[in-house]
Protein backbone atom coordinates (compact mmCIF):
# COMPACT_ATOMS: atom_id res chain seq x y z
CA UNK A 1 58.70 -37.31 -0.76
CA UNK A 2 61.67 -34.82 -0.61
CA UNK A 3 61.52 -31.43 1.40
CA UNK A 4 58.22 -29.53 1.20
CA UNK A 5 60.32 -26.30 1.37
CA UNK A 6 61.58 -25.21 -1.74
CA UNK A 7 63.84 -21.75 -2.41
CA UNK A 8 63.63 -20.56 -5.40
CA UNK A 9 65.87 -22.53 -8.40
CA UNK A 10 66.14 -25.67 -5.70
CA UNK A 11 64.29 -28.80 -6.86
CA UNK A 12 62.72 -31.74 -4.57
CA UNK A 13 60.50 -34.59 -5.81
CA UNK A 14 57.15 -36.83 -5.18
CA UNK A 15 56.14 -40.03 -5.26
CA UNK A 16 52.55 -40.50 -6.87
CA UNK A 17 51.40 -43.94 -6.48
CA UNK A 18 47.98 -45.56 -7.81
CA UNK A 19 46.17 -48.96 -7.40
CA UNK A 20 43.85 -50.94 -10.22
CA UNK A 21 41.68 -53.30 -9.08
CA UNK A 22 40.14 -56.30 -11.60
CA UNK A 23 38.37 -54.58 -14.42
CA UNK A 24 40.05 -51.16 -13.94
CA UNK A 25 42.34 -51.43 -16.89
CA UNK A 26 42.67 -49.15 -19.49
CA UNK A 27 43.61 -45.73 -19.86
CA UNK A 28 43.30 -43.13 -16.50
CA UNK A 29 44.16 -39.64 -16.01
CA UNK A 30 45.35 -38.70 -12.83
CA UNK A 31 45.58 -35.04 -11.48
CA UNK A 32 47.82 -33.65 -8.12
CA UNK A 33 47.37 -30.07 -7.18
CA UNK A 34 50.63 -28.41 -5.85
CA UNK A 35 49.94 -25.41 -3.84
CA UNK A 36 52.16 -23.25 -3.37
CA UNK A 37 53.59 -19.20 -2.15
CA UNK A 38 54.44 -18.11 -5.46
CA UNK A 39 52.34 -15.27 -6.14
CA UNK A 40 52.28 -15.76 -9.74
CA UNK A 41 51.39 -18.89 -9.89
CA UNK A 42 49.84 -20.37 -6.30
CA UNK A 43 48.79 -23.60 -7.37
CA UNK A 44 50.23 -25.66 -10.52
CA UNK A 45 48.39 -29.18 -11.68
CA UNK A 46 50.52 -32.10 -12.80
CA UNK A 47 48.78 -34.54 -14.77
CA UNK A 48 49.81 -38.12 -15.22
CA UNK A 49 48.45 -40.85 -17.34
CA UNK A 50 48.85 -44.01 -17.94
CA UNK A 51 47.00 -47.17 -19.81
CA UNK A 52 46.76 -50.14 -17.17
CA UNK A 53 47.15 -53.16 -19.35
């Protein structure tokens, strides 16, 4: 993961990482809450989906 502290117009990044076990193929949607100061918007969801094969 990159800083945790981010000014405004900066960028950082995460690493989101998942494990299938036997019969968990198929299609999954995960979801990671970001909390964060901004008044406007204090938490933002990013969504990520993938089809295990």
């Amino acid at each position: 993961m990159g800083s945790t502290i981010i000014a405004p117009g900066e960028e950082t990044f995460i690493i989101v990482r998942s494990k299938m076990t036997l019969g968990m193929g198929g299609p999954h949607e995960f979801h990671v809450l970001l909390v964060t100061d901004d008044p406007v918007a204090p938490e933002q969801t990013l969504v990520f989906k993938a089809d295990f094969q």
